[in-house]
N, C-alpha and C. Protein backbone atom coordinates (compact mmCIF):
# COMPACT_ATOMS: atom_id res chain seq x y z
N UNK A 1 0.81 -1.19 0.00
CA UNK A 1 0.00 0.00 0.00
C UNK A 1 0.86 1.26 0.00
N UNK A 2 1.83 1.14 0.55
CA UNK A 2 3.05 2.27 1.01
C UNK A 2 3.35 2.25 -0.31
N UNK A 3 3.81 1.85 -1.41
CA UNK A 3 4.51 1.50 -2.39
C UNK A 3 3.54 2.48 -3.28
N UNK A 4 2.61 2.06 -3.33
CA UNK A 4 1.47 2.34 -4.54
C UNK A 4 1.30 4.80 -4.45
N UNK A 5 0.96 4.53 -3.08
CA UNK A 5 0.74 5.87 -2.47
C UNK A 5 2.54 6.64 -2.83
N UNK A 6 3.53 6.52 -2.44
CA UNK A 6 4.69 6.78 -2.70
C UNK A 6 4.61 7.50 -4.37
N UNK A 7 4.36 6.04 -5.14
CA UNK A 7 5.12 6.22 -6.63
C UNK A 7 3.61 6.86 -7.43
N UNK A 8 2.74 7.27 -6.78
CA UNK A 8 1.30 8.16 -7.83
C UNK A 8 1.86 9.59 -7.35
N UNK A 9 2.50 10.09 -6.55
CA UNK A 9 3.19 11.29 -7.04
C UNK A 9 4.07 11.39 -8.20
N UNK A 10 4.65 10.26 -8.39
CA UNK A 10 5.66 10.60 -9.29
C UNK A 10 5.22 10.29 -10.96
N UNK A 11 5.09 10.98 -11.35
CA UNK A 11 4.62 10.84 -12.79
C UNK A 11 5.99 10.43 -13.85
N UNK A 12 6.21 9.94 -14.35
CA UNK A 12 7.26 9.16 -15.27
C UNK A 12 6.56 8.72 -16.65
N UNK A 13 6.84 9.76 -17.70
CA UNK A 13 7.34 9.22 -19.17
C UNK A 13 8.14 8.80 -19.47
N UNK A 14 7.84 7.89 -20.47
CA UNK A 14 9.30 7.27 -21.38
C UNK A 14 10.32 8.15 -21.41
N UNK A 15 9.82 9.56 -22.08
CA UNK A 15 10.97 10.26 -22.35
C UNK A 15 11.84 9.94 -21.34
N UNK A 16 11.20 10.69 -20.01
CA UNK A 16 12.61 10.90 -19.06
C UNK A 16 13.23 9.37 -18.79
N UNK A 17 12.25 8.21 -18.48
CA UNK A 17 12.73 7.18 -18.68
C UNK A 17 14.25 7.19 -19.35
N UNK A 18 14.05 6.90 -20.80
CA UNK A 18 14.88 7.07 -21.75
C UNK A 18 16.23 7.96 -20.70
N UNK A 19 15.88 9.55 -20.99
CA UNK A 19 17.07 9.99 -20.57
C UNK A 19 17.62 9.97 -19.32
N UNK A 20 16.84 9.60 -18.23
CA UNK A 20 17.40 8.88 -17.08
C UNK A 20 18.24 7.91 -17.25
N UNK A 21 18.26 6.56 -18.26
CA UNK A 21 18.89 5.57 -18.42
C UNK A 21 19.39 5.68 -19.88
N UNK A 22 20.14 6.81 -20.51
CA UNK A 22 20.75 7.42 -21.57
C UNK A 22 21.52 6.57 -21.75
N UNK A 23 23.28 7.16 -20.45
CA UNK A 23 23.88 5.92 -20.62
C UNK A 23 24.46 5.20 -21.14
N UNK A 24 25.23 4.11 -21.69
CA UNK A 24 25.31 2.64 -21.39
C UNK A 24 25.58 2.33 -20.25
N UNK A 25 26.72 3.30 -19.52
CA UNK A 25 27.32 2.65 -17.97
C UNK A 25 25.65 1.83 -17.03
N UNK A 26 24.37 3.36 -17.37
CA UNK A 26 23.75 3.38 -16.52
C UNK A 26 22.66 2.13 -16.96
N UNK A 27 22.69 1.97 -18.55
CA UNK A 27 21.63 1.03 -18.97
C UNK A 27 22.10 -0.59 -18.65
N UNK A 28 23.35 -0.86 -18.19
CA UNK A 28 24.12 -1.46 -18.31
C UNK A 28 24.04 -1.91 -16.51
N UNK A 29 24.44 -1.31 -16.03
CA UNK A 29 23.95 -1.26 -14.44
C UNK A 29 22.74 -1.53 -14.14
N UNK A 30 21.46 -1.26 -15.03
CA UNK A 30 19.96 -1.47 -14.84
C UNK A 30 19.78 -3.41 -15.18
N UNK A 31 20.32 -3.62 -16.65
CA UNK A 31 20.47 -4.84 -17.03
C UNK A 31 21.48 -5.77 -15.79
N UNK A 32 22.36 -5.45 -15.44
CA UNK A 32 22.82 -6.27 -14.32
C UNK A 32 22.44 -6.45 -13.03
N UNK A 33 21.71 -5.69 -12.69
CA UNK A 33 20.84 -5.37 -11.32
C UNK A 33 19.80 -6.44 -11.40
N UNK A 34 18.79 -6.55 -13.15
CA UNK A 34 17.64 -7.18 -13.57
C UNK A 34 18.13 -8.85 -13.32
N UNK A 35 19.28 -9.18 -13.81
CA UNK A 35 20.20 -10.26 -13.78
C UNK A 35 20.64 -10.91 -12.73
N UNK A 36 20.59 -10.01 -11.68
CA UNK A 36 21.37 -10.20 -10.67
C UNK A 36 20.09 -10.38 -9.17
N UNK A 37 19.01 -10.68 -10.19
CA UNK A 37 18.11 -10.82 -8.87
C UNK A 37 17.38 -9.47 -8.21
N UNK A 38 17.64 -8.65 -8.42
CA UNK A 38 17.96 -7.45 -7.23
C UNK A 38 16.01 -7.50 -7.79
N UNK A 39 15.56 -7.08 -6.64
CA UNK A 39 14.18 -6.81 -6.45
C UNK A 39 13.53 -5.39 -7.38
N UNK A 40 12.54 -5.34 -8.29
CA UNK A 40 11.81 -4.40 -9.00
C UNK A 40 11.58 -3.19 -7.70
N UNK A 41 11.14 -3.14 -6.58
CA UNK A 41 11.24 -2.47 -5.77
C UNK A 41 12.76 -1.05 -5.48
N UNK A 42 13.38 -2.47 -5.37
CA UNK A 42 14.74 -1.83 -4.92
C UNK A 42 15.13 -0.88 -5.87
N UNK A 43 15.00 -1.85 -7.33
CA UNK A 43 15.54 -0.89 -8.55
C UNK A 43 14.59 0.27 -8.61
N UNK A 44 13.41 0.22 -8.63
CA UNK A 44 12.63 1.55 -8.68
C UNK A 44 12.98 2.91 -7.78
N UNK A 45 13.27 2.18 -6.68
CA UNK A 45 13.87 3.59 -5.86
C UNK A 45 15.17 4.14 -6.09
N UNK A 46 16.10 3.07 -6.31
CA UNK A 46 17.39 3.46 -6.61
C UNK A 46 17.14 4.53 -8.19
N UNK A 47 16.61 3.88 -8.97
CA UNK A 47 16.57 4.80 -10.41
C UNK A 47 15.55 5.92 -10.14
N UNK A 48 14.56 5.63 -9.33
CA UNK A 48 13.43 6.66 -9.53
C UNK A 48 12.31 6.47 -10.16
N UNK A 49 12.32 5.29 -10.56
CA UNK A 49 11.19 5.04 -11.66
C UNK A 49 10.16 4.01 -10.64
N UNK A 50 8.83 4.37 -11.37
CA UNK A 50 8.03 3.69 -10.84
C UNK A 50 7.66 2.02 -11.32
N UNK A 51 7.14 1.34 -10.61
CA UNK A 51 7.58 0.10 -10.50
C UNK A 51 6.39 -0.46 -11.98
N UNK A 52 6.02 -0.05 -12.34
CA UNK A 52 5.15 -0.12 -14.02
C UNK A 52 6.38 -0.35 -14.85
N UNK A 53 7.14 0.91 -15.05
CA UNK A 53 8.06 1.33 -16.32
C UNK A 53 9.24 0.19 -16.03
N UNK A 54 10.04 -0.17 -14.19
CA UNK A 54 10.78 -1.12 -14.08
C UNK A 54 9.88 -2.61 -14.38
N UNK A 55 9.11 -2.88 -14.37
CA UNK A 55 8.80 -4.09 -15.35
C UNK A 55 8.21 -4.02 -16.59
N UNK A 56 8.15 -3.24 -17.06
CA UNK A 56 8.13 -3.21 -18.96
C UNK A 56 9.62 -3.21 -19.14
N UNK A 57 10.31 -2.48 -18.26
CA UNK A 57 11.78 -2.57 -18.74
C UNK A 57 12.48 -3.99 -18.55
N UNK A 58 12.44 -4.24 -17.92
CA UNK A 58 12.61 -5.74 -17.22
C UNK A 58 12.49 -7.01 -18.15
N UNK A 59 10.98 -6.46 -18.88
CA UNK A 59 10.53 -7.66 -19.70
C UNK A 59 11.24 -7.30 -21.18
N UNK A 60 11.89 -6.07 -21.69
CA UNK A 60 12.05 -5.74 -22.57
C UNK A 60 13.61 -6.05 -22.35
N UNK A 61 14.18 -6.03 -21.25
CA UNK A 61 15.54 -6.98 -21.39
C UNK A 61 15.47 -8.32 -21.40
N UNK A 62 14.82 -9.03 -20.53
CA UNK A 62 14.40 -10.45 -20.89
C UNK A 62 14.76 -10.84 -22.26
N UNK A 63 13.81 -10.01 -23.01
CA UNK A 63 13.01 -10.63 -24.45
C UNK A 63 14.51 -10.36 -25.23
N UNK A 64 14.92 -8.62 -25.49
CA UNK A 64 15.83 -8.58 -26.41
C UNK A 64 17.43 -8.22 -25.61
N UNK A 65 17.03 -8.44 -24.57
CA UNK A 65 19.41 -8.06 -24.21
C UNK A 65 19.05 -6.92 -23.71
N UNK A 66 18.68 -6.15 -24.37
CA UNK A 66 19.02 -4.35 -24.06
C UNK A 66 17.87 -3.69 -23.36
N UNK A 67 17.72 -2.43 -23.31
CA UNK A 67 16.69 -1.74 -23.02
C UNK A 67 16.43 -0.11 -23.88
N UNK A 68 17.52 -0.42 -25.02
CA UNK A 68 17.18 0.41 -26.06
C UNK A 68 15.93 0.60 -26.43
N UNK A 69 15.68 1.86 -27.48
CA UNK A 69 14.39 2.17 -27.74
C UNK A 69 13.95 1.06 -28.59
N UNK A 70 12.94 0.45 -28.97
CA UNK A 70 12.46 -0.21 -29.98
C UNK A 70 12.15 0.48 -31.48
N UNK A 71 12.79 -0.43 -32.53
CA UNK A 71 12.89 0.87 -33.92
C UNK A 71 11.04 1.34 -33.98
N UNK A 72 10.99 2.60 -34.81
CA UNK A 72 10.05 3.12 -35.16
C UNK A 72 9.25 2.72 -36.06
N UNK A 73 8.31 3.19 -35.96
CA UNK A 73 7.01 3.52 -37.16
C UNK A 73 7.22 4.04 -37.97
N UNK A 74 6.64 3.85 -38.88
CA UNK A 74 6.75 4.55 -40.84
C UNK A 74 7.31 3.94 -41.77
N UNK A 75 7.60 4.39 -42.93
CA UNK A 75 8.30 3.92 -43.61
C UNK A 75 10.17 3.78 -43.63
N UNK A 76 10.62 3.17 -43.94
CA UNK A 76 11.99 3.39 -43.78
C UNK A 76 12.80 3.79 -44.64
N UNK A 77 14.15 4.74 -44.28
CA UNK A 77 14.76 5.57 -44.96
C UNK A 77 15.28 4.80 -46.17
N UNK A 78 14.72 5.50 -47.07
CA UNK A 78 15.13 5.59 -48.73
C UNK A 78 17.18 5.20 -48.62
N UNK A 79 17.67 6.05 -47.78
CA UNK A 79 18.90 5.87 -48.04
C UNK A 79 19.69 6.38 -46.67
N UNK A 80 20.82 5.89 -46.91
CA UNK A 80 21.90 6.31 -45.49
C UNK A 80 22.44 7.40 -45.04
N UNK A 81 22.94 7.52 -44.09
CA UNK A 81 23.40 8.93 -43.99
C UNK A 81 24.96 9.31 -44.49
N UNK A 82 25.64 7.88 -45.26
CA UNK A 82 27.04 7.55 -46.36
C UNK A 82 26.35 8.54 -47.78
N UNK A 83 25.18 7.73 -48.15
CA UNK A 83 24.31 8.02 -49.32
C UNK A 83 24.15 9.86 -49.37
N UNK A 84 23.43 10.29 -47.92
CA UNK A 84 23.50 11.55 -47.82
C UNK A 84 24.18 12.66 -48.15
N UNK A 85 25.95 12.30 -47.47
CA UNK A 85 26.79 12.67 -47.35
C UNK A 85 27.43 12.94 -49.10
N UNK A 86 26.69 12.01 -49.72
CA UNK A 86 27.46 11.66 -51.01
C UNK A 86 27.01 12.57 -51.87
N UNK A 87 25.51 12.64 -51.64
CA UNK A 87 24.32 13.62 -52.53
C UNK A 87 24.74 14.84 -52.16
N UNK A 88 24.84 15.41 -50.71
CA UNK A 88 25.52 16.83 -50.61
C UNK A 88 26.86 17.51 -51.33
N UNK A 89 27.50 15.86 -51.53
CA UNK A 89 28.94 16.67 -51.93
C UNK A 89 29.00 16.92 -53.41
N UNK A 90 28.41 15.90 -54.08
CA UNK A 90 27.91 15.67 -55.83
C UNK A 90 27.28 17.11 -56.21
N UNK A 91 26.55 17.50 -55.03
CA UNK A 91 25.49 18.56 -55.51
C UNK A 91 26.66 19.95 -55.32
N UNK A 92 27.39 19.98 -54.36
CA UNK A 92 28.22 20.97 -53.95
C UNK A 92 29.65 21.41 -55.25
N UNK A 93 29.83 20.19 -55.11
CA UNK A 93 30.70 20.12 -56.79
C UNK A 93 30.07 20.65 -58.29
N UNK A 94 28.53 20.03 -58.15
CA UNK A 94 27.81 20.51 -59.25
C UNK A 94 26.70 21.40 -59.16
N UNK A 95 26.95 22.97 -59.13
CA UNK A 95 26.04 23.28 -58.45
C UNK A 95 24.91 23.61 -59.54
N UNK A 96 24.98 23.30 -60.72
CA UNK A 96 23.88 23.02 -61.47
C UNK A 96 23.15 22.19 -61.97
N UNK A 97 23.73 21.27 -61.03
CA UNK A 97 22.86 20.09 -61.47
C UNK A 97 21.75 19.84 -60.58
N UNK A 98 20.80 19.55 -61.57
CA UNK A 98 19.26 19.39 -61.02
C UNK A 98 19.00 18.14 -60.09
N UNK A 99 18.05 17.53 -59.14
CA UNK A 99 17.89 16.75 -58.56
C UNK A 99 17.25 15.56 -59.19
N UNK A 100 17.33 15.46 -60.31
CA UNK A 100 17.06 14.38 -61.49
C UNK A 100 18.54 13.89 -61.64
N UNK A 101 19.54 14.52 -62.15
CA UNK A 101 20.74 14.48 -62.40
C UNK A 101 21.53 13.69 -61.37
N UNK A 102 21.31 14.45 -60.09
CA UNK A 102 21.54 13.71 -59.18
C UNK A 102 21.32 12.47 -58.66
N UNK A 103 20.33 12.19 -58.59
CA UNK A 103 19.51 10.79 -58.78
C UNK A 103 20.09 9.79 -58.95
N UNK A 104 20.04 10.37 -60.24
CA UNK A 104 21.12 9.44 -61.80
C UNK A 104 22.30 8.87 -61.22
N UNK A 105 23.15 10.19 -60.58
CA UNK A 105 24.56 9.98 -60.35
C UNK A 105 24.51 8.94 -59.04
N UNK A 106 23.42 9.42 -58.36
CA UNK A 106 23.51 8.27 -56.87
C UNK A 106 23.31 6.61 -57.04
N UNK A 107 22.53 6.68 -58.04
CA UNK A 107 22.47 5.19 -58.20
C UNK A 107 23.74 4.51 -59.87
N UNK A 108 24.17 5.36 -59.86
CA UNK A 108 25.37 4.87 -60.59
C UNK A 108 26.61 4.78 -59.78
N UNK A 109 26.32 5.42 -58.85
CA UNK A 109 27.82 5.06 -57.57
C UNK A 109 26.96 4.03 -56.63
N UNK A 110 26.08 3.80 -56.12
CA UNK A 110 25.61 3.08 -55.20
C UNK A 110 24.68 2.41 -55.41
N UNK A 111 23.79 2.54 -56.33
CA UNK A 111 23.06 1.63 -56.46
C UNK A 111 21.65 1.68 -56.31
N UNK A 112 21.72 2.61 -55.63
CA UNK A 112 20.02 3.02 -54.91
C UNK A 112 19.73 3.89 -55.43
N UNK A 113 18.05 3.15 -55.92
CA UNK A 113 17.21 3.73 -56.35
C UNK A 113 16.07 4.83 -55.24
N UNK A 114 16.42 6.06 -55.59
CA UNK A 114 15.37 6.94 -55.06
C UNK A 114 14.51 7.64 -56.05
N UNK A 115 13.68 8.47 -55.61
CA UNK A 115 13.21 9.36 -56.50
C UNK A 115 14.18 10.84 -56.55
N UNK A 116 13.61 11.44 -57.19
CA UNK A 116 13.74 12.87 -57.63
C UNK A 116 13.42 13.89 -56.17
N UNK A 117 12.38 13.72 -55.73
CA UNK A 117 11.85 14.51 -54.70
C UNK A 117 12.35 13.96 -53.08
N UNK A 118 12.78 12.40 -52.62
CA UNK A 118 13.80 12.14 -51.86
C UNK A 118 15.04 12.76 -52.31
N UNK A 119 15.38 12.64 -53.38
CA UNK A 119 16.76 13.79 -53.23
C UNK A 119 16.97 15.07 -52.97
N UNK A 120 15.87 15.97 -53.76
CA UNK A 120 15.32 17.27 -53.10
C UNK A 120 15.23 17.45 -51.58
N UNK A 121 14.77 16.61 -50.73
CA UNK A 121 14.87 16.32 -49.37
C UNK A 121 16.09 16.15 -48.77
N UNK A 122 16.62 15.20 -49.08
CA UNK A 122 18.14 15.08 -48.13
C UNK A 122 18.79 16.19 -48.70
N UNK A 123 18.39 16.83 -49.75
CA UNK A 123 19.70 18.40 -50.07
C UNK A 123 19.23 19.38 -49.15
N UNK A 124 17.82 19.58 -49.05
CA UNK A 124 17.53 20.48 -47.97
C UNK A 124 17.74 20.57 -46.35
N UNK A 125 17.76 18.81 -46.05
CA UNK A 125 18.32 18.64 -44.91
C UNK A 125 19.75 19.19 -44.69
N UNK A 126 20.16 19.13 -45.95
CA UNK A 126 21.82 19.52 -45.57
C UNK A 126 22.18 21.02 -45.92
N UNK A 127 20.88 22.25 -46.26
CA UNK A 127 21.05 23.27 -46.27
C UNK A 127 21.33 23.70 -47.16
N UNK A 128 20.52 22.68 -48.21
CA UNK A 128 20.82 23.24 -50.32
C UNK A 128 19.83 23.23 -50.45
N UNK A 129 19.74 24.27 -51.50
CA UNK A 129 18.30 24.27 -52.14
C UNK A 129 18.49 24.94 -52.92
N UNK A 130 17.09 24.79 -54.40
CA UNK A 130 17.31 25.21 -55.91
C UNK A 130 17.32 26.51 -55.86
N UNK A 131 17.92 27.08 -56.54
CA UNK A 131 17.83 28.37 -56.62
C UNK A 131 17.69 28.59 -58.40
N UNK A 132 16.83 29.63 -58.56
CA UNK A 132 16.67 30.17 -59.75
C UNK A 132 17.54 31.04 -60.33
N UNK A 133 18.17 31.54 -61.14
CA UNK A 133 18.40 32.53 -61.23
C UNK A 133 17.62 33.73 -62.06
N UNK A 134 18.39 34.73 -61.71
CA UNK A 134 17.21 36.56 -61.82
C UNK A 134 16.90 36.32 -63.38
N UNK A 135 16.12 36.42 -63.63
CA UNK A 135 15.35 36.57 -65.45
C UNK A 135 16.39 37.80 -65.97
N UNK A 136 17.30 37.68 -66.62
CA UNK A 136 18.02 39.01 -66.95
C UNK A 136 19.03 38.78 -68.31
N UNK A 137 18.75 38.92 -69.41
CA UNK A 137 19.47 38.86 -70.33
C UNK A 137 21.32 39.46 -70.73
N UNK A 138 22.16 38.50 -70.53
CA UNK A 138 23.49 38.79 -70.05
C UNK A 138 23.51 39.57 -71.27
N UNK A 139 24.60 41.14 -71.04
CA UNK A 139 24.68 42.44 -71.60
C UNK A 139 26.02 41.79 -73.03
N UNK A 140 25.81 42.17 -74.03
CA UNK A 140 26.93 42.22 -74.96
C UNK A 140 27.88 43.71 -74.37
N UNK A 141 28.97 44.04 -74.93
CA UNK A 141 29.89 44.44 -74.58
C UNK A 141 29.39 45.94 -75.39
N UNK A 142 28.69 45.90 -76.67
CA UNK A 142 28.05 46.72 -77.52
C UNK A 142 26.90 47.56 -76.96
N UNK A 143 26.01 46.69 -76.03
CA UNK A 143 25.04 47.21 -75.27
C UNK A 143 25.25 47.93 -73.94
N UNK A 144 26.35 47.20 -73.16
CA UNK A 144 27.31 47.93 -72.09
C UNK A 144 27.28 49.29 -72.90
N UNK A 145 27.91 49.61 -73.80
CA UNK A 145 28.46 50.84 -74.54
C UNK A 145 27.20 51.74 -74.33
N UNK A 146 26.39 51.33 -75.49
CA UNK A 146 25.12 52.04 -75.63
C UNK A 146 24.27 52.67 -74.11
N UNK A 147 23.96 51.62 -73.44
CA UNK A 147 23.48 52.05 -72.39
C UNK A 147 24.22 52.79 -71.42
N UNK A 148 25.30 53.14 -71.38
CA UNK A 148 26.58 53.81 -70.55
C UNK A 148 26.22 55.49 -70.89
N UNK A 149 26.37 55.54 -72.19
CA UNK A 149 26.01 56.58 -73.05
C UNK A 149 24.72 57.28 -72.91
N UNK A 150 23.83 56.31 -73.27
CA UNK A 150 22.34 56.63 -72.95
C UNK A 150 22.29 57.47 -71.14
N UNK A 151 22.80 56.54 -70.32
CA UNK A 151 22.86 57.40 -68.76
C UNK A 151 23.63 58.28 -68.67
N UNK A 152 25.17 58.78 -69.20
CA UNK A 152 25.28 59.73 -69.47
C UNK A 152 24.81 60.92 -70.14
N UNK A 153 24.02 60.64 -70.94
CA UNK A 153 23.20 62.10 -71.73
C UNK A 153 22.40 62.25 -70.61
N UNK A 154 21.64 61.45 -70.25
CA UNK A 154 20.43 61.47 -69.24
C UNK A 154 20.04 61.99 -67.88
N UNK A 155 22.10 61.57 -67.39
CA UNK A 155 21.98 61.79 -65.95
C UNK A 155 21.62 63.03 -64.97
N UNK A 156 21.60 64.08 -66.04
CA UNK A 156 20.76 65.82 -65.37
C UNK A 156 19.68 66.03 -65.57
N UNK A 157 18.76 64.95 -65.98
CA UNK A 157 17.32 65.51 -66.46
C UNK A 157 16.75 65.44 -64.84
N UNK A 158 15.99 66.34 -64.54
CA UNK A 158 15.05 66.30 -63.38
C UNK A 158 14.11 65.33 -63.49
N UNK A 159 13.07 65.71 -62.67
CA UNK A 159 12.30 65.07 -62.75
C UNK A 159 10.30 65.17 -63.56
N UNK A 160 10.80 66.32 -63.73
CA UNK A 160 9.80 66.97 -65.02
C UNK A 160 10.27 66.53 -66.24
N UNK A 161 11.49 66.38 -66.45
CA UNK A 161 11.90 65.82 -68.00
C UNK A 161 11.64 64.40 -67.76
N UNK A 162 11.74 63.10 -66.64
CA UNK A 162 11.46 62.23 -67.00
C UNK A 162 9.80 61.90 -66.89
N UNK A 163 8.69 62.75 -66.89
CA UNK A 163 7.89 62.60 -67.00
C UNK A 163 7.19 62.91 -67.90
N UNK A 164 7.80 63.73 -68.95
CA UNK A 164 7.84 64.04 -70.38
C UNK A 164 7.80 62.79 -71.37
N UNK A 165 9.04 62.07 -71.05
CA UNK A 165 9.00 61.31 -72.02
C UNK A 165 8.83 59.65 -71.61
């Protein structure tokens, strides 16, 4: 009864779970304690955790060794963080090449097939992204001239003359 009344003050998520037993020394000490007999009680006070989370943990060393997180939900990553590393630098070398291009080049070094728009993604993770450039028709050397000229005749008109013409 003492036990029960004690540990309903203490509120405990996984999270802190987790970073309470971060660790290895400490996850490692939890697993040998579990091993070693030592009472769910005992361990709960010593760690802090309430005696729920020390037997899910308990049973989750049993089953797999550790008390690591269990992998996640969703789908799984398209590619590695080698693969990543590879797409940032390809793209950094080429900085005009499109994320089609890239693609191309990733699965001709490695093998893996992604899309177009996973590559767009891991470039942005790594702080690239497309850039357009300004709509601006590069100047001939003839037009430099002309227009130089043109602002020189021009450059005293007020502002009544440019509303003239």
């Amino acid at each position: 009864m003492t036990h029960s009344v004690w540990y309903e003050d203490l509120s405990v998520d996984w999270l802190f779970v987790r970073l309470t037993l971060q660790s290895e020394a400490t996850c490692g000490e939890f697993g040998r304690r579990l091993e070693a007999g030592q009472s769910q009680v005992q361990i709960c006070r010593e760690f802090n955790l309430t005696p729920s989370v020390v037997c899910n943990l308990g049973k989750q060393f049993q089953d797999t060794g550790s008390i690591d997180r269990k992998p996640r939900q969703g789908h799984p990553r398209a590619t590695t963080a080698t693969e990543d590393r590879y797409l940032s630098i390809i793209a950094r070398r080429n900085r005009g090449a499109t994320a089609s291009q890239l693609f191309r080049d990733l699965y001709a070094a490695t093998g893996t097939r992604v899309s177009r728009v996973t590559v767009s993604k891991r470039l942005h993770d790594t702080g690239l992204f497309a850039r357009r450039p300004a709509v601006c028709v590069p100047l001939t050397s003839t037009n430099r001239r002309v227009r130089l000229a043109w602002c020189r005749e021009h450059r005293d008109w007020s502002m009544d003359d440019r509303s003239l013409h």
